[in-house]
Protein backbone atom coordinates (compact mmCIF):
# COMPACT_ATOMS: atom_id res chain seq x y z
CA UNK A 1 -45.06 -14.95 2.02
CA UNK A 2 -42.45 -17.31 0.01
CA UNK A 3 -39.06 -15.55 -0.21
CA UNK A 4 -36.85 -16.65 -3.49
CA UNK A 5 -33.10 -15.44 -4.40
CA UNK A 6 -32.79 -13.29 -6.76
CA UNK A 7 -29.88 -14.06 -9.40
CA UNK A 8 -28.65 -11.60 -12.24
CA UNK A 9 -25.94 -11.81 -14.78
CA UNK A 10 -24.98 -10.21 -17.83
CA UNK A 11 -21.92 -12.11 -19.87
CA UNK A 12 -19.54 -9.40 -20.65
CA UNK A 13 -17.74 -6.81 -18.62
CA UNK A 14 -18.97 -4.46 -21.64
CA UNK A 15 -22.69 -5.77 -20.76
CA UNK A 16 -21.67 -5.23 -16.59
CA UNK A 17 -20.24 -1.51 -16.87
CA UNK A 18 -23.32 -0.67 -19.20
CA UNK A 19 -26.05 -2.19 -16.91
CA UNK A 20 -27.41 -3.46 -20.50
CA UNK A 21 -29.85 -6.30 -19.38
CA UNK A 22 -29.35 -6.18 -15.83
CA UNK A 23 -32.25 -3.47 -15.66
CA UNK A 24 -34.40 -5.39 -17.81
CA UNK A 25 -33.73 -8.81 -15.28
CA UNK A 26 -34.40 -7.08 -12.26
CA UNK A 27 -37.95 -6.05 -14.14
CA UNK A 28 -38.73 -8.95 -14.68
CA UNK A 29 -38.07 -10.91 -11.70
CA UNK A 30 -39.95 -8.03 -9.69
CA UNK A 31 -42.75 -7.82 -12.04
CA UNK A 32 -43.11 -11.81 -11.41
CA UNK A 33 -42.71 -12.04 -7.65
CA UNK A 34 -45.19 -9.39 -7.17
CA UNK A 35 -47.50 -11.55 -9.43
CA UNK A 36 -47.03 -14.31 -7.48
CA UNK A 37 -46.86 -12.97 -4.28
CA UNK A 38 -43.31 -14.01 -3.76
CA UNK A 39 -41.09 -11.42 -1.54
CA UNK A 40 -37.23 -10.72 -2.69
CA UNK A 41 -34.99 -11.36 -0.03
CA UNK A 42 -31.84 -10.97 -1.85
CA UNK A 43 -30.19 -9.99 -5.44
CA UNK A 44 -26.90 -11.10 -6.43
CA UNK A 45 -25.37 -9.69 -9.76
CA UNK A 46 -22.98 -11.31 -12.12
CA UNK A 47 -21.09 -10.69 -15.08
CA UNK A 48 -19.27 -13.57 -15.84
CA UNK A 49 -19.62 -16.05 -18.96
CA UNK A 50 -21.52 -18.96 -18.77
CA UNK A 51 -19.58 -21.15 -20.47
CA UNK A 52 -16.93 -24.06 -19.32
CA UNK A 53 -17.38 -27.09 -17.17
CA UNK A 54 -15.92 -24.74 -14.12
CA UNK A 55 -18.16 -22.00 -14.96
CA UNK A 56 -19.91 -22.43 -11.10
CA UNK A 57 -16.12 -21.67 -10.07
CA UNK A 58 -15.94 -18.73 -11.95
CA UNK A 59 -19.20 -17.43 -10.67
CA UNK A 60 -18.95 -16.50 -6.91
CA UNK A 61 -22.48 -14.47 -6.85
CA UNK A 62 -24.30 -17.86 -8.21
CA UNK A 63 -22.71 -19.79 -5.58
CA UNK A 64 -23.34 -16.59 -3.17
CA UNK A 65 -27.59 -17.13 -4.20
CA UNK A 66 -27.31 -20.73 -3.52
CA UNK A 67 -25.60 -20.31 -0.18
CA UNK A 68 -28.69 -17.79 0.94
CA UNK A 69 -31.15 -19.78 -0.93
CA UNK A 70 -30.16 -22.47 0.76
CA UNK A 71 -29.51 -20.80 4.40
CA UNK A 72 -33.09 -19.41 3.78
CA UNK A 73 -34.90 -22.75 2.55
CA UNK A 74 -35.91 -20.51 -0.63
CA UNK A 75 -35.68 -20.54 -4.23
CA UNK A 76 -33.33 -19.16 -6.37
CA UNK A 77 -35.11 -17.08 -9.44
CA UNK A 78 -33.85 -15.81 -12.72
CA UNK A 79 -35.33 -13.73 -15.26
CA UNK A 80 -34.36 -16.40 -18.49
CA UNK A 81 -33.05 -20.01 -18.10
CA UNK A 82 -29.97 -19.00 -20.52
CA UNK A 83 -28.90 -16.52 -16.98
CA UNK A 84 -28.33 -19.59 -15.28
CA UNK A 85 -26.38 -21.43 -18.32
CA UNK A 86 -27.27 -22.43 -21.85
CA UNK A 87 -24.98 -25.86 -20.92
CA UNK A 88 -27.89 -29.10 -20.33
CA UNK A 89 -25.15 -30.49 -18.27
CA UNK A 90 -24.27 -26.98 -16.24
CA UNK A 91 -28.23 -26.88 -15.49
CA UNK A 92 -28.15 -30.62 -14.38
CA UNK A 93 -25.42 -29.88 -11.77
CA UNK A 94 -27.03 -26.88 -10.72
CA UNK A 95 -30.46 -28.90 -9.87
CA UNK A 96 -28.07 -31.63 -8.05
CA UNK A 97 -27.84 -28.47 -5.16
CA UNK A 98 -30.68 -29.44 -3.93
CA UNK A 99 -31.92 -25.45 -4.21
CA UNK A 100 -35.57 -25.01 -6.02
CA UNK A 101 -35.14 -22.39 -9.56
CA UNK A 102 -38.22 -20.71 -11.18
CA UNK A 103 -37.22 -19.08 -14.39
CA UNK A 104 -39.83 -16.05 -14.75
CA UNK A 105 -40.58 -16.82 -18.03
CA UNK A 106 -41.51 -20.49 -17.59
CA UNK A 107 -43.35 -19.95 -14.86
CA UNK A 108 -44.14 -20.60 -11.42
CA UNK A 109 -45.02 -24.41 -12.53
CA UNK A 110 -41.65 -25.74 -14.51
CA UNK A 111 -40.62 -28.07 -12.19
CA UNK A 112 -36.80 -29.42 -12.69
CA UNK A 113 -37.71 -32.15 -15.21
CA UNK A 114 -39.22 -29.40 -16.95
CA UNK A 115 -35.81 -27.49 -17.34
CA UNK A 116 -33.80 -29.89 -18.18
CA UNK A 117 -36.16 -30.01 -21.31
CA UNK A 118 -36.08 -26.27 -21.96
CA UNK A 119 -31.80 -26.22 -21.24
CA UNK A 120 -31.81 -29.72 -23.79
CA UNK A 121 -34.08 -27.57 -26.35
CA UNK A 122 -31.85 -24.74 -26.39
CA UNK A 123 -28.34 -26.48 -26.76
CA UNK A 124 -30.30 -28.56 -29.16
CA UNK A 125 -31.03 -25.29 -31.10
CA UNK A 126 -27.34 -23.85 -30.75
CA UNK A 127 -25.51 -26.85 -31.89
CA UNK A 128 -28.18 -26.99 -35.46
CA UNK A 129 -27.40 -23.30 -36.30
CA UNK A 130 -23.66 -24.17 -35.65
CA UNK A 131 -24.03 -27.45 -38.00
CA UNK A 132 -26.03 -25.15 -40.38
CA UNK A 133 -23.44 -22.68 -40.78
CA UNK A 134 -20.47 -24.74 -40.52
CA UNK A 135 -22.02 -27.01 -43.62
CA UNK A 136 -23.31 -24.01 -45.43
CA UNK A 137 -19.58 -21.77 -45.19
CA UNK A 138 -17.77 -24.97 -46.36
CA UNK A 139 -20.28 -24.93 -49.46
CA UNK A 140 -19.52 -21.48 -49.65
CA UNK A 141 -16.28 -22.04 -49.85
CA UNK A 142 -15.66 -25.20 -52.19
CA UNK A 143 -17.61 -22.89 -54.63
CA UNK A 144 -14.83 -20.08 -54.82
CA UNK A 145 -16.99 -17.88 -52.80
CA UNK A 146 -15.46 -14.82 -50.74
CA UNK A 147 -16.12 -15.99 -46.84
CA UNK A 148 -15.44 -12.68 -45.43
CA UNK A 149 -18.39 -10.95 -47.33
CA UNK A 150 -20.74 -11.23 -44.91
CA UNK A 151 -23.97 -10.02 -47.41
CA UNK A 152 -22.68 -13.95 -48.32
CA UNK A 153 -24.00 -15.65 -45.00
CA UNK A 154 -27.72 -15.55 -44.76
CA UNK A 155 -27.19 -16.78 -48.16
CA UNK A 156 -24.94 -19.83 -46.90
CA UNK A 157 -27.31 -20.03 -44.26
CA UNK A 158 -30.26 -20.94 -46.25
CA UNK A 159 -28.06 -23.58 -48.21
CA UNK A 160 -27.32 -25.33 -44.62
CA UNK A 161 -30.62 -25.79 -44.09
CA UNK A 162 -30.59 -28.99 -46.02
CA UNK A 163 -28.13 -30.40 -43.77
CA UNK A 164 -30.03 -30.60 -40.72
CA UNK A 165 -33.55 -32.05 -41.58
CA UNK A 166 -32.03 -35.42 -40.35
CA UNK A 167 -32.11 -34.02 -36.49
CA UNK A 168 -36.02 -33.33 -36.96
CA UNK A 169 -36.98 -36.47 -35.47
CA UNK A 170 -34.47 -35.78 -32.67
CA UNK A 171 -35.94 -32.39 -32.33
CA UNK A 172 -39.42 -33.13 -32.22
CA UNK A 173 -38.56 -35.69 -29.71
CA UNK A 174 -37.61 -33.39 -27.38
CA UNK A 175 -40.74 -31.20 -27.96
CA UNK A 176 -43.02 -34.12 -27.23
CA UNK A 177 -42.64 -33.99 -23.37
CA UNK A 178 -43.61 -30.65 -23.27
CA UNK A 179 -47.13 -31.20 -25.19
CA UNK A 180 -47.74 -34.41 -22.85
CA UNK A 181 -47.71 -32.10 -20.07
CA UNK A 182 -49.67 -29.73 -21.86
CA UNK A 183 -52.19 -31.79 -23.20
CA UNK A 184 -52.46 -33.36 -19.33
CA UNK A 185 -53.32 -29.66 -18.16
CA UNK A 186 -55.99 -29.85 -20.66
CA UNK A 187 -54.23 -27.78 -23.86
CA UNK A 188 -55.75 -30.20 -26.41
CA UNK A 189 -56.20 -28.40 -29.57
CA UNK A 190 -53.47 -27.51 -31.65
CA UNK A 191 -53.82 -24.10 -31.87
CA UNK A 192 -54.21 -24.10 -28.27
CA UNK A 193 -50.79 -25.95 -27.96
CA UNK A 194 -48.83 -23.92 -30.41
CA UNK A 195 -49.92 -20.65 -28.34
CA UNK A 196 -48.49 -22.13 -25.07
CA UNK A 197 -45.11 -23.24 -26.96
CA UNK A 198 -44.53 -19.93 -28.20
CA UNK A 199 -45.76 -18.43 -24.97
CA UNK A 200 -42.52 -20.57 -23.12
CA UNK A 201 -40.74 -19.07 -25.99
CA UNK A 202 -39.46 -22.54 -27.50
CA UNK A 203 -38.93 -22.16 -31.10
CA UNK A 204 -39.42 -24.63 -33.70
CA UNK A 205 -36.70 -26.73 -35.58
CA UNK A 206 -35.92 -23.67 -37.79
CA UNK A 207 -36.44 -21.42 -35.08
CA UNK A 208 -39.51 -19.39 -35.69
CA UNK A 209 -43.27 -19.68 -34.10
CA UNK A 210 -45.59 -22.29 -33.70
CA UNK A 211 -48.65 -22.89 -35.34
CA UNK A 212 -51.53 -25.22 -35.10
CA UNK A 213 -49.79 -27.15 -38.73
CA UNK A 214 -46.52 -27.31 -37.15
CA UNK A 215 -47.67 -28.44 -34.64
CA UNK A 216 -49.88 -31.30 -36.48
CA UNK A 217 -46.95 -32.11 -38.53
CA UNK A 218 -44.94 -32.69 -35.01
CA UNK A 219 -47.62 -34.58 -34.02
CA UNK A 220 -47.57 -36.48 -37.09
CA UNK A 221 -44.07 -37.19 -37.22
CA UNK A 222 -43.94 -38.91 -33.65
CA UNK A 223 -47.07 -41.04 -34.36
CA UNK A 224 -44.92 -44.09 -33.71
CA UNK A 225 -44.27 -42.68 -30.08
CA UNK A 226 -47.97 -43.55 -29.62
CA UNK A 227 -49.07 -39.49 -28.63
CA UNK A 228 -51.84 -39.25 -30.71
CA UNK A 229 -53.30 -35.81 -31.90
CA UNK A 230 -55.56 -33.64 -29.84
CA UNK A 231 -58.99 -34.31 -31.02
CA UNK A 232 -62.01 -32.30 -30.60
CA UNK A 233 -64.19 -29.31 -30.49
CA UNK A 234 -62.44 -26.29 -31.80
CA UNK A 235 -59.27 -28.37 -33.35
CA UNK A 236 -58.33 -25.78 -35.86
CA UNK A 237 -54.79 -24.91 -37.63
């Protein structure tokens, strides 16, 4: 039987003392190794930020699972990627340790090019709602409105919408190396794609659910990158 690491962490010290998502982790990761016939040999808890270029310093359980993953020749799992880091460049250091991850929720299959695209997605996704908001408060602002009213922001939200359709070609060309490797498994139809993206929980540009348009129009848009549509029987929106 495979053994794998088992790696927890909450961000706050509020989080820690309240076990609030630590229970829900350890569900998860059990609920997957027993699917997968993996056995647990060890769980290290953290609550620590993930944030900073030294946040591996400031995290002696992570470097603890890495050390016994290691000693072990196993992998280190995690309930969600964002446990590791939501940092592309945190998750790229962590990869150079030469110690396998599986992220329950991507699956036994997401090898490490594979999360690198997830960890790019989701800063991707953090730093457009920043932009949003940032662009959306300042119009806000210049028009005399109150910024501490918060019944304001989904308001100012909505305005700052406009300001980042110029990072949907960006967007959808991080999206496209995930539905190559779909479409190679054999998830052709759009539908059938926009059911797997949701299933890896990758959101689209505005952040809600796939469907088989959104997922033509993606398809669409990158034309020039020479992926052409998934044709066929049962190609359906």
């Amino acid at each position: 039987m495979r053994q794998v690491v088992a790696y927890l962490r909450v961000s706050t010290d509020r989080q820690g003392k309240s076990g609030l998502g630590i229970e829900a982790q350890r569900e998860a990761v059990t609920r997957f190794a027993a699917a997968e016939g993996l056995e647990v040999l060890a769980e290290f808890v953290e609550v620590e930020t993930g944030k900073g270029c030294d946040a591996l310093d400031r995290r002696p359980m992570l470097r603890a699972a890495l050390a016994a993953a290691r000693k072990a020749k196993a992998a280190v799992v995690v309930a969600k990627l964002d446990r590791l880091s939501r940092d592309v460049s945190f998750i790229a250091g962590l990869m150079a340790q030469r110690v396998p991850f599986i992220v329950t929720e991507l699956g036994a299959d997401a090898d490490p090019f594979m999360i690198h695209i997830y960890a790019a997605l989701a800063q991707k996704e953090r730093a457009m709602i920043a932009d949003r908001t940032r662009v959306a408060l300042a119009a806000k602002k210049a028009q005399g409105a109150a910024l501490g009213n918060r019944t304001n922001l989904p308001e100012a939200q909505a305005m700052g919408v406009a300001a980042i359709k110029g990072a949907a070609d960006e967007f959808a060309a991080n999206v496209l190396p995930i539905v190559r490797q779909l479409q190679a498994s054999g998830v052709v139809t759009v539908r059938a794609i926009a059911e797997a993206l949701n299933a890896r929980n990758i959101r689209t540009a505005r952040g809600g659910e796939w469907h088989g348009s959104t997922v033509r129009n993606l398809l669409s848009r990158n034309s020039r990158a020479q992926l052409p549509m998934a044709t066929g029987h049962g190609v359906c929106s």
